[in-house]
Protein backbone atom coordinates (compact mmCIF):
# COMPACT_ATOMS: atom_id res chain seq x y z
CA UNK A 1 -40.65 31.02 23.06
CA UNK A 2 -41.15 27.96 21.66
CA UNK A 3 -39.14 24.96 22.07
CA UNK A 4 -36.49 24.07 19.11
CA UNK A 5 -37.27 20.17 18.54
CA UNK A 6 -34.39 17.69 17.40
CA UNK A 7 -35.72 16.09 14.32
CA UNK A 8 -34.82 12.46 12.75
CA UNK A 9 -32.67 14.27 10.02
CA UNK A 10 -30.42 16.46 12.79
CA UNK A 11 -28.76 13.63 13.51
CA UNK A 12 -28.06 11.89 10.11
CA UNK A 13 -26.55 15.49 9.92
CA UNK A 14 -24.36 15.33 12.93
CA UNK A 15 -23.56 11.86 12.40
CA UNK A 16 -22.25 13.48 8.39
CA UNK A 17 -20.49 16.17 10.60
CA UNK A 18 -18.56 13.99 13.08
CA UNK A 19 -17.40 11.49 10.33
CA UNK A 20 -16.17 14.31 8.27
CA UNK A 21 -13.97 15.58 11.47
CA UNK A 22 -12.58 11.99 11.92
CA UNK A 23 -11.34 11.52 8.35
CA UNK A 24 -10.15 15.02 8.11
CA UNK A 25 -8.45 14.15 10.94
CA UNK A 26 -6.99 11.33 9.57
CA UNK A 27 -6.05 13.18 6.19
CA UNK A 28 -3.93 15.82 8.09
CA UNK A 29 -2.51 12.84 10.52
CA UNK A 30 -1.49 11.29 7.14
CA UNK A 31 -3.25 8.04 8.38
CA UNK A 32 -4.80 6.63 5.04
CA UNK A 33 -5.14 3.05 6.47
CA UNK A 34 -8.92 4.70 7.19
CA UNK A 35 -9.74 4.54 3.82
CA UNK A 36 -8.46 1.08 3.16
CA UNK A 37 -11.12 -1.93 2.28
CA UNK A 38 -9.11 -5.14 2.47
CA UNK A 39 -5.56 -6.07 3.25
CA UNK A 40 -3.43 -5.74 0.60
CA UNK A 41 -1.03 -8.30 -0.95
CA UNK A 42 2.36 -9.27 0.26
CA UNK A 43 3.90 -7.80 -3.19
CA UNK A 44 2.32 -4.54 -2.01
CA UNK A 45 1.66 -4.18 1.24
CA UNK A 46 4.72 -1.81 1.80
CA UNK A 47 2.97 0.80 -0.51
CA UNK A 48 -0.47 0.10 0.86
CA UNK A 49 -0.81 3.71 2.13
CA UNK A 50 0.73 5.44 -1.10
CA UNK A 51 -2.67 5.03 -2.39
CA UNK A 52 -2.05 7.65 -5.35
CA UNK A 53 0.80 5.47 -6.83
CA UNK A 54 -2.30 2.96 -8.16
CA UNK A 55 -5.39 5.21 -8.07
CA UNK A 56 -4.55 8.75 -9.22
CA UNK A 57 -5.57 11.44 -7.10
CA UNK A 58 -8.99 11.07 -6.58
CA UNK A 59 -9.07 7.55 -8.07
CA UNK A 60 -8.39 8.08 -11.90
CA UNK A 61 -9.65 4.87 -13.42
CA UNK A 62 -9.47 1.68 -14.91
CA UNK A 63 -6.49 2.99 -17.49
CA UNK A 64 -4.40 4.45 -15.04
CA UNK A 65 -5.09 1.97 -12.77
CA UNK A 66 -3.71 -0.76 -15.71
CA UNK A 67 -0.62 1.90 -16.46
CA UNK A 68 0.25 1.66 -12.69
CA UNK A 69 0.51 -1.93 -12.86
CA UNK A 70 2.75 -1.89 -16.02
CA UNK A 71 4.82 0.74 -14.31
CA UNK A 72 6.33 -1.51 -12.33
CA UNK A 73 5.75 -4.91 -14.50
CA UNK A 74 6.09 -3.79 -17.83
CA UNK A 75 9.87 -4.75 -18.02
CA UNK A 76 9.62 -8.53 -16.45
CA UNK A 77 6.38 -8.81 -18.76
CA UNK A 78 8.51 -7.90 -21.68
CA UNK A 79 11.38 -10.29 -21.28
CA UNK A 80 8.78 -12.87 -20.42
CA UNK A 81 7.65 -15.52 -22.79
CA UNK A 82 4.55 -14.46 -22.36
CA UNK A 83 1.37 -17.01 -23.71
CA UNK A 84 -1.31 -14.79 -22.49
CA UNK A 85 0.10 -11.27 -23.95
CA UNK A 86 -2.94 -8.51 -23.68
CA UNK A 87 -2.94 -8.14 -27.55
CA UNK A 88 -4.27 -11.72 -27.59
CA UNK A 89 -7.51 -10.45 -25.99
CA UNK A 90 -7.55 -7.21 -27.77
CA UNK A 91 -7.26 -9.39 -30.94
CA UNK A 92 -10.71 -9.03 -32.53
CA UNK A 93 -10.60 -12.60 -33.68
CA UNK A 94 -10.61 -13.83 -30.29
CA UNK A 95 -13.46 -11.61 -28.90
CA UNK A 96 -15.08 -14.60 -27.74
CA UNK A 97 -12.49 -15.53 -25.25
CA UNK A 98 -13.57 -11.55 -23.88
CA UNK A 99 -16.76 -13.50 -22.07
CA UNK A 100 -14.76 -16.23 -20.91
CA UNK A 101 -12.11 -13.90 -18.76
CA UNK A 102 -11.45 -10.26 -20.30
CA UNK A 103 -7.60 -10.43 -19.50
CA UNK A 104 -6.68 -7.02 -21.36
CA UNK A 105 -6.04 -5.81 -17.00
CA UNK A 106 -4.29 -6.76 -14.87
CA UNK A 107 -6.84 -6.33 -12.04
CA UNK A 108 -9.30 -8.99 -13.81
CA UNK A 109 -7.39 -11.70 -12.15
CA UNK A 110 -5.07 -9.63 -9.42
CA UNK A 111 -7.51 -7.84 -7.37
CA UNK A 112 -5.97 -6.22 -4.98
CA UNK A 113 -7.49 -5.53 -0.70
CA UNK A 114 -9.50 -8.98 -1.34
CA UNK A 115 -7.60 -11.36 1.15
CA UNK A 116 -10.46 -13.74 1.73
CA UNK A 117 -10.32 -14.90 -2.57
CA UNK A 118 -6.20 -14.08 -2.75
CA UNK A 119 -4.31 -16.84 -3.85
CA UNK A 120 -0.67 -17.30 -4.23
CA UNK A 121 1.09 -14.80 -6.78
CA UNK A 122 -2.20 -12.32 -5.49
CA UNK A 123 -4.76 -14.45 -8.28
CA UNK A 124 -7.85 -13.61 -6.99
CA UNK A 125 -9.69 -16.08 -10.14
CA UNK A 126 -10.81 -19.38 -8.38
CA UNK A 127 -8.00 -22.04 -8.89
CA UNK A 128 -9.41 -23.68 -11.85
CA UNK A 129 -10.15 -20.87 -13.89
CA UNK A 130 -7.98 -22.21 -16.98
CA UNK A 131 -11.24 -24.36 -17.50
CA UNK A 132 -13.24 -21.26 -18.86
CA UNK A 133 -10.70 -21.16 -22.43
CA UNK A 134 -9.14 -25.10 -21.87
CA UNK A 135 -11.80 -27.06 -21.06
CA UNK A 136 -11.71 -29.18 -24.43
CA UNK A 137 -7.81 -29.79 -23.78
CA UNK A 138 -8.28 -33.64 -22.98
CA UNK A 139 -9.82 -34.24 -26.50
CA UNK A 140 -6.45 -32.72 -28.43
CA UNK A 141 -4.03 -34.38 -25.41
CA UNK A 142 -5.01 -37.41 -24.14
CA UNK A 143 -2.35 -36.98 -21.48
CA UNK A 144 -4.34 -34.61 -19.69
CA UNK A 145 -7.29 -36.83 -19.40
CA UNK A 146 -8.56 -36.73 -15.90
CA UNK A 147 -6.08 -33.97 -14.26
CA UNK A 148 -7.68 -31.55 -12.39
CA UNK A 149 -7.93 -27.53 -13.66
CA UNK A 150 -6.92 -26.56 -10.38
CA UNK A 151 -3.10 -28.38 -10.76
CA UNK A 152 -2.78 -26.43 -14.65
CA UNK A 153 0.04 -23.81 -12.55
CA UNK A 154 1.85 -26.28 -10.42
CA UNK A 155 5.95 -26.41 -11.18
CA UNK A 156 6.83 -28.63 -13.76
CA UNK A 157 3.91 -27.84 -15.77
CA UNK A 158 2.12 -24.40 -17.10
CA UNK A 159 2.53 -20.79 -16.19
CA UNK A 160 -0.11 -18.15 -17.18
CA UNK A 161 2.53 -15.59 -18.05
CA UNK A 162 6.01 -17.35 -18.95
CA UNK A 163 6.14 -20.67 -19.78
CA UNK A 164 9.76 -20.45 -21.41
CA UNK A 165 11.50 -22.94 -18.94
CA UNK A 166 8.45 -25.21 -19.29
CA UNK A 167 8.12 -25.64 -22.87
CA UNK A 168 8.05 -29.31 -24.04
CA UNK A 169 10.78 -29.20 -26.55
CA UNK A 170 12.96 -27.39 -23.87
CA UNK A 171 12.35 -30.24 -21.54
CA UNK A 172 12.81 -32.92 -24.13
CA UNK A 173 16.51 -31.12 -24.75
CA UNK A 174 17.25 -31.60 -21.71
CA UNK A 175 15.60 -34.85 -20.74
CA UNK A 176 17.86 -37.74 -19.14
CA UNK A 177 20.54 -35.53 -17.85
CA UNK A 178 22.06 -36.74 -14.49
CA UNK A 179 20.69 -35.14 -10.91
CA UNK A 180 24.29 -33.20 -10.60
CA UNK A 181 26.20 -32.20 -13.84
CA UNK A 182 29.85 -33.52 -13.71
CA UNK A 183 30.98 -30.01 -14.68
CA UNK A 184 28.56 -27.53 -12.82
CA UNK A 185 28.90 -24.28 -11.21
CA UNK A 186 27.68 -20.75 -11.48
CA UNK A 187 28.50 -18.20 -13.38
CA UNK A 188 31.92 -16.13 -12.13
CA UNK A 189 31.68 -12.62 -11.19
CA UNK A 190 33.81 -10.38 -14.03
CA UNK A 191 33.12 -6.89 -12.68
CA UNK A 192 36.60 -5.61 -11.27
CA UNK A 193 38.74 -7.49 -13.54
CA UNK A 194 37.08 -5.52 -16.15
CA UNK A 195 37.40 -2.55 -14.79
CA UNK A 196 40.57 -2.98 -14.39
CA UNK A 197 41.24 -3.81 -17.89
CA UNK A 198 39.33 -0.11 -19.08
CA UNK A 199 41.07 1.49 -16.73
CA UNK A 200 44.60 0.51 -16.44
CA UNK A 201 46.04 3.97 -15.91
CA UNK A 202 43.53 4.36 -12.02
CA UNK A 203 46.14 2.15 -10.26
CA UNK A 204 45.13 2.10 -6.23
CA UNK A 205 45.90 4.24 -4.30
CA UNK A 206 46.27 2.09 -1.22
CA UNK A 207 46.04 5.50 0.98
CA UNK A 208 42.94 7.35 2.22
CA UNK A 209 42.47 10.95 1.53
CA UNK A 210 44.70 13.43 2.85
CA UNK A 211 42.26 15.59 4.64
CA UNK A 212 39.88 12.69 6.09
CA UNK A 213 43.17 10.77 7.22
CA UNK A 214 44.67 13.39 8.99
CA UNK A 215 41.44 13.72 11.31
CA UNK A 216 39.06 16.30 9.08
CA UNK A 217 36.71 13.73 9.81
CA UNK A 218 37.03 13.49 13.59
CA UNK A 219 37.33 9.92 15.11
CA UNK A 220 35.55 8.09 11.92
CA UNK A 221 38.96 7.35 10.43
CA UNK A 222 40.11 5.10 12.87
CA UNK A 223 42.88 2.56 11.80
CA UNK A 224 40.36 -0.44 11.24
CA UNK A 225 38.20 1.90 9.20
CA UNK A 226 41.16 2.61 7.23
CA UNK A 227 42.42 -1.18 6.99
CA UNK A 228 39.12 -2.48 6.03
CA UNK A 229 38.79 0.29 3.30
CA UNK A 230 42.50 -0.34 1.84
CA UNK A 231 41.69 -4.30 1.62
CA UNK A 232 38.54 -3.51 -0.61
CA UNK A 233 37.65 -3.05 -4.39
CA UNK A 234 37.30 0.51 -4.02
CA UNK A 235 40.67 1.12 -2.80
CA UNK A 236 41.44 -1.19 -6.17
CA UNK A 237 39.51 0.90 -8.05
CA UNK A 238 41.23 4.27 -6.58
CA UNK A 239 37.52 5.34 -4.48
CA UNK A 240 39.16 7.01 -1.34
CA UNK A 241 36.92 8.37 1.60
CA UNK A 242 35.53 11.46 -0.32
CA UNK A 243 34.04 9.69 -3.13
CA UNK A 244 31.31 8.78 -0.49
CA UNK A 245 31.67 11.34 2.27
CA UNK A 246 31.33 14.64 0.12
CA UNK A 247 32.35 17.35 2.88
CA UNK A 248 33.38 15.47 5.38
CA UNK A 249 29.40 14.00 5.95
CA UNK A 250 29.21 10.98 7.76
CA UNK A 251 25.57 9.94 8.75
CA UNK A 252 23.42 9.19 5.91
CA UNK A 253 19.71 7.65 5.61
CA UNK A 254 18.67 4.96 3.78
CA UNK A 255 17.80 6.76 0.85
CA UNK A 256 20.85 8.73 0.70
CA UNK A 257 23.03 5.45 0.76
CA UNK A 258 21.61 3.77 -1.72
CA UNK A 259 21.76 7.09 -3.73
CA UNK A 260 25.11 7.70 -3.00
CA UNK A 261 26.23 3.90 -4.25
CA UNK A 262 23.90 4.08 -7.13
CA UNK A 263 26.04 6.33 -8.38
CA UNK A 264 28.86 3.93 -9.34
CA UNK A 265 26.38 1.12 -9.06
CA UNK A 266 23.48 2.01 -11.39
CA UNK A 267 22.38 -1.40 -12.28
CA UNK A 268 22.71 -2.86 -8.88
CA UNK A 269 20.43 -0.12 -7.58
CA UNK A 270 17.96 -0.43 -10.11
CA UNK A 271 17.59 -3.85 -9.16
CA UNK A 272 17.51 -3.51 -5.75
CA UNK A 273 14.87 -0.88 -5.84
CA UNK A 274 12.77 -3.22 -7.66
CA UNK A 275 12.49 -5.60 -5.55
CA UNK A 276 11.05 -5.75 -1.95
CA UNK A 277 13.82 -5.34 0.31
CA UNK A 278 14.06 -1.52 -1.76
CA UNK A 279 11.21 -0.45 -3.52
CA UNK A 280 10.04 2.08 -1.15
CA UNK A 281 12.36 3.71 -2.52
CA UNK A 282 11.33 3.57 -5.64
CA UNK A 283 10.17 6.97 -7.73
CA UNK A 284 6.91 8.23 -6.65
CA UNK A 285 6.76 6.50 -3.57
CA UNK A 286 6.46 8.59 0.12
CA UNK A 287 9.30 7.62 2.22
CA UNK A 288 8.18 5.29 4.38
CA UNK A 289 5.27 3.75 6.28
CA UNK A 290 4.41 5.90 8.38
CA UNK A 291 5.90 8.65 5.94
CA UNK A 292 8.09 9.70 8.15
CA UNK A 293 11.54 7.12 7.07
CA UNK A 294 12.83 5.94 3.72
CA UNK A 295 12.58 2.56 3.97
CA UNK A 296 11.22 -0.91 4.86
CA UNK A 297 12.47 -2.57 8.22
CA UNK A 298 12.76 -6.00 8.71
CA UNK A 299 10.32 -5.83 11.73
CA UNK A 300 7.81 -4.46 8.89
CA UNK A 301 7.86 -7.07 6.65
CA UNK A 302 5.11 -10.07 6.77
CA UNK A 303 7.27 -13.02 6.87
CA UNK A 304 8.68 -14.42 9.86
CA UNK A 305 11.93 -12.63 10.66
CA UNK A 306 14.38 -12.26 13.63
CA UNK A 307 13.14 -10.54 16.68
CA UNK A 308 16.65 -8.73 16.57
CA UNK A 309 16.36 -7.54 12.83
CA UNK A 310 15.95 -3.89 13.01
CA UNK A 311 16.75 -0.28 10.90
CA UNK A 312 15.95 0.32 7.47
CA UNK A 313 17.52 -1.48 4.71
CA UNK A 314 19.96 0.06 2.38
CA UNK A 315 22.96 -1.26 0.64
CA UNK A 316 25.09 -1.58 3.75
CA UNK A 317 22.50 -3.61 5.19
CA UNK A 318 24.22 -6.73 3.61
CA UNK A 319 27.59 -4.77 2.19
CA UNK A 320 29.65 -3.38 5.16
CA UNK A 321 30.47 0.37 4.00
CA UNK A 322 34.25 0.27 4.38
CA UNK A 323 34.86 -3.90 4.34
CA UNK A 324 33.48 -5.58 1.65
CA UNK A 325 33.00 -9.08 2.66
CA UNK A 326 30.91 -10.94 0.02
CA UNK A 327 30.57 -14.14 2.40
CA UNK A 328 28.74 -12.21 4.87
CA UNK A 329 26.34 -10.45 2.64
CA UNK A 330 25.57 -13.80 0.76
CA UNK A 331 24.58 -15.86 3.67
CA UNK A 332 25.06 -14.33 6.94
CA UNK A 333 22.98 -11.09 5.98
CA UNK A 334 20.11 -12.83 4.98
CA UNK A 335 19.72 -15.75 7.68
CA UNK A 336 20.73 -12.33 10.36
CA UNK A 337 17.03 -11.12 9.41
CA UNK A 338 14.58 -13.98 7.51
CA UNK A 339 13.37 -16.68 10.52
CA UNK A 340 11.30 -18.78 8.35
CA UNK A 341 11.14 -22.19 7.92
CA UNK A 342 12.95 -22.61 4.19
CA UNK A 343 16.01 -20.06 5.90
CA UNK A 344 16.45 -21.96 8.72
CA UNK A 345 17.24 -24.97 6.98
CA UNK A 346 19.51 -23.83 4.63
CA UNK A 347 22.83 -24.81 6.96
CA UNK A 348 21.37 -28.14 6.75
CA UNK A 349 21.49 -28.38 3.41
CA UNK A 350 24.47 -30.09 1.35
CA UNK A 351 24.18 -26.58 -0.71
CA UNK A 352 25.62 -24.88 2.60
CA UNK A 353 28.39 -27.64 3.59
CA UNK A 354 29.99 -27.23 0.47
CA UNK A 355 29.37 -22.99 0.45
CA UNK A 356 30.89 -23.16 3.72
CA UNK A 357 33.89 -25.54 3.03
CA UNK A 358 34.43 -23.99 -0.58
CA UNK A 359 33.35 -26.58 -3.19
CA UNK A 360 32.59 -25.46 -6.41
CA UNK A 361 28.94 -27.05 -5.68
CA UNK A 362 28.40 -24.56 -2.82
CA UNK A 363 25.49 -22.43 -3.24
CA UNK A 364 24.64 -19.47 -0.78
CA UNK A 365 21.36 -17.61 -0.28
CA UNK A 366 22.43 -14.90 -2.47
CA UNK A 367 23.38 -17.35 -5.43
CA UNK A 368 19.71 -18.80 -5.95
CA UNK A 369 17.63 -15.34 -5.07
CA UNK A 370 20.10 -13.05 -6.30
CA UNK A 371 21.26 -14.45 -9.51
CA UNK A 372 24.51 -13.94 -11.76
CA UNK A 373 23.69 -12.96 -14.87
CA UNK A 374 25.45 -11.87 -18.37
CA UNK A 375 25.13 -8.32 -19.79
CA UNK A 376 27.23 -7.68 -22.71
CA UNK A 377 29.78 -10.45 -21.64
CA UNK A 378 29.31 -8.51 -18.01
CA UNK A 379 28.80 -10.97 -15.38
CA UNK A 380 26.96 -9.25 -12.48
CA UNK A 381 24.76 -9.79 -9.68
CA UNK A 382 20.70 -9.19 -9.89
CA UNK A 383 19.91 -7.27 -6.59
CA UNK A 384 16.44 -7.64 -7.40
CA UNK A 385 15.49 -10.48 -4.89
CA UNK A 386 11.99 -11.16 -5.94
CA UNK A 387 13.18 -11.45 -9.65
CA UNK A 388 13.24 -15.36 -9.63
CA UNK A 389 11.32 -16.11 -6.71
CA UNK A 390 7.92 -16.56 -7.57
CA UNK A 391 6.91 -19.03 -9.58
CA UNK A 392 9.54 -20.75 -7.93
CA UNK A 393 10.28 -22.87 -11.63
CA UNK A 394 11.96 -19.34 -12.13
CA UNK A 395 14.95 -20.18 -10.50
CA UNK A 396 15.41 -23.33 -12.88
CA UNK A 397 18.05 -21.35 -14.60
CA UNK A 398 20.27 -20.97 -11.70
CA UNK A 399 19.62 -25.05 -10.78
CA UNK A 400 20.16 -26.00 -14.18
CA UNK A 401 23.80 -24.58 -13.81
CA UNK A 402 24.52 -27.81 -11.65
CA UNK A 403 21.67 -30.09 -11.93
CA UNK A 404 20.04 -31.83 -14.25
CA UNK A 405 16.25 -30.70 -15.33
CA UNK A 406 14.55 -33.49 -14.00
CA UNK A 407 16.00 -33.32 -11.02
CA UNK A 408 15.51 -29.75 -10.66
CA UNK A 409 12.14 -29.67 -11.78
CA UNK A 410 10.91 -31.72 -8.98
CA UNK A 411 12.70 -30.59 -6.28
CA UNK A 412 10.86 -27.42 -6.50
CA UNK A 413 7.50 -29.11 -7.39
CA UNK A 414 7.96 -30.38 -4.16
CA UNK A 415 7.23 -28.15 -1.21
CA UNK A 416 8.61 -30.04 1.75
CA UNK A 417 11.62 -30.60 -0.27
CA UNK A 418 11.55 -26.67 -0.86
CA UNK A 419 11.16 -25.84 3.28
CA UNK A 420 13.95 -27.98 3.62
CA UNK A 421 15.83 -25.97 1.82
CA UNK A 422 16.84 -28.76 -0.47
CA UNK A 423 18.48 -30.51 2.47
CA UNK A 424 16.76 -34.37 0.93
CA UNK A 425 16.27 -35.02 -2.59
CA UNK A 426 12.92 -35.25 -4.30
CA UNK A 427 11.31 -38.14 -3.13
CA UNK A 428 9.83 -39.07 -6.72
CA UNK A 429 10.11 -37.75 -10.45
CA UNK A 430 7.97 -35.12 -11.83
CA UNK A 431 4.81 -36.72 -13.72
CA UNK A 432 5.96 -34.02 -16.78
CA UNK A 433 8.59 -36.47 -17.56
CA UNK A 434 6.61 -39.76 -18.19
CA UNK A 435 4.22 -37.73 -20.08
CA UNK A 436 6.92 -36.47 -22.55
CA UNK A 437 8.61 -40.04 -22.51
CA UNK A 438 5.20 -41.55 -23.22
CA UNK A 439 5.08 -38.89 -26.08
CA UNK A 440 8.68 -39.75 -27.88
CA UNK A 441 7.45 -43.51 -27.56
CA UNK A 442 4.58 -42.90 -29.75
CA UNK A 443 6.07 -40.90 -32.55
CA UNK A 444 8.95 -43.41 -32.99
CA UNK A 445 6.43 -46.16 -32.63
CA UNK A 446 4.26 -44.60 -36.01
């Protein structure tokens, strides 16, 4: 018989064979970091294995790769004052500016699983790429005349996508108006007074429910429970134990708690869903990392945070379920998790002496990243952490309530006065300033 000889193309075959059994493997282990080429970004790295979310099944292309960005960007796009809209590019009079940097996607200049050319805000264009469309700027503004392409996005000066707090004539408005305002603070929560005033006939109840308080729900309903709940704005607003524990239920998953409060507390789960510390929860998402939990855990998270800072976040990661202690989840919450350098300044700051002591100039964590804002005369909290934070000249509307824009504008142009958590003030003026001065100078000179 004659012997069966191992040829050169047996073992490309076997080589096609075994790396078929490891990624089947890895399909039915549900471990899809195998198929991924680069680290992701820090605005997605919690949905790096949800792969589908971006790419379709089976990778679906450039469109539904742009309609999965927009899916989750559309609405801050929209309310944006946006200077570099898509329909500028898909404008055929500017078909020319197509060769320069075809911005109708998003992925032209946000590439994502590139970490060696990611820059901040996940740009993967090199820094001066305003140079391919500006590059003639110096000759219409002599003020620009020697700057650098590379410094075009630094605060105090030009975003790609909203400029609206940057705008010269905004700045010129505002120009000369002292470091603190005599008169500042923030914007005063309305939400229970005016529920009160559409509801007048749900007095509180001050007492829990009948069947929970007589022990349905076993040892749960101890007396502190009970105090802490009759002391809160949903005994005020008549919500006894059963609006939350349906049947008597009293363990719940992260998903299930901010379902359950969503449902009296739409917008604030909408916002916090959006943002980091809850978008794994967000529609269309698997539940967690590892696709086995619902969602993110501080010990999952890329910045620096607490070695102690564990279980999933939810709403009554910062909110207490039954006590409702708004000085805790402003400050105490966030510094109990974040350990980075900007965090750990903050009871340093002047900010946190007058938080702590109850001056009107006191500013917590939650003020700045989770902002008060007006809906229909509704003032209400935006749960959304990430919706001001970066550019950081997105938070100028929450400094502008108590400083002036000069003032504000540099301190976050500067970034050691920024890890400092404000604690100094800006060491110098932003150049933005003299170059506007300079400007008013000339036209009242003609």
């Amino acid at each position: 018989m004659k012997k069966y000889q191992f040829k050169f193309w047996h073992y490309g075959l076997l080589v096609t064979l075994l790396a078929g059994a490891a990624i089947t493997y890895n399909l039915e282990a549900s471990d899809r970091s195998f198929f991924i080429s680069g680290e992701p970004t820090h605005g997605h790295h919690q949905i790096e294995l949800a792969c589908s979310t971006c790419h379709g099944d089976g990778f679906a292309g450039q469109e539904f790769l742009q309609q999965a960005c927009l899916d989750c960007h559309a609405d801050e796009l929209a309310a944006a004052d946006d200077s570099h809209p898509a329909r500028k590019f898909l404008d055929p009079r500017n078909a020319a500016l197509l060769a320069k940097l075809d911005a109708r996607r998003c992925v032209t200049c946000h590439t994502e699983h590139k970490p060696e050319i990611t820059r901040d805000m996940g740009v993967t264009l090199a820094g001066d790429f305003c140079f391919h469309c500006h590059q003639d700027i110096a000759d219409d503004r002599s003020s620009h005349e020697g700057l650098g392409f590379e410094s075009c996005a630094s605060a105090g000066c030009h975003n790609y996508h909203d400029n609206q707090y940057l705008y010269e004539d905004f700045l010129t408005a505002h120009i000369g108006a002292p470091a603190v305002l005599p008169a500042g603070h923030l914007p005063v929560r309305n939400g229970l007074a005016q529920w009160k005033e559409n509801n007048p006939e749900k007095a509180p109840l001050g007492h829990a429910d009948a069947d929970l308080e007589t022990g349905a729900a076993g040892d749960h309903t101890s007396s502190d429970i009970l105090g802490d709940w009759s002391a809160s704005p949903h005994a005020q607003a008549a919500v006894n134990c059963s609006g939350c524990h349906a049947g008597g239920k009293m363990q719940f998953s992260s998903a299930e708690i901010v379902a359950q409060c969503g449902e009296c507390h739409a917008a604030q789960r909408e916002g916090f869903t959006s943002g980091k510390h809850g978008m794994r929860l967000s529609a269309n998402l698997p539940p967690g990392f590892a696709e086995t939990s619902g969602n993110i855990s501080p010990t999952e998270a890329w910045l620096p945070m607490k070695a102690g800072a564990e279980g999933e976040l939810s709403c009554t990661s910062c909110h207490g379920p039954h006590e409702i202690n708004t000085k805790f989840a402003t400050v105490d919450a966030c510094l109990g998790c974040h350990n980075d350098e900007h965090s750990l300044a903050y009871r340093q700051s002047a900010h946190f002496r007058e938080w702590e002591s109850g001056g009107t100039g006191g500013v917590s964590c939650a003020n700045c990243h989770l902002p008060r804002e007006t809906h229909d005369g509704l003032v209400r909290t935006n749960h959304n952490q990430n919706h001001n934070l970066r550019p950081n000249e997105k938070m100028l509307p929450v400094c502008l309530s108590c400083h002036g824009i000069e003032f504000a504008v540099s301190a976050l142009a500067s970034k050691p006065v920024v890890r400092s958590n404000f604690s100094a003030p800006p060491a110098d003026g932003h150049d933005t300033f003299e170059l506007i001065r300079e400007r008013i100078a000339r036209i009242r000179s003609r």
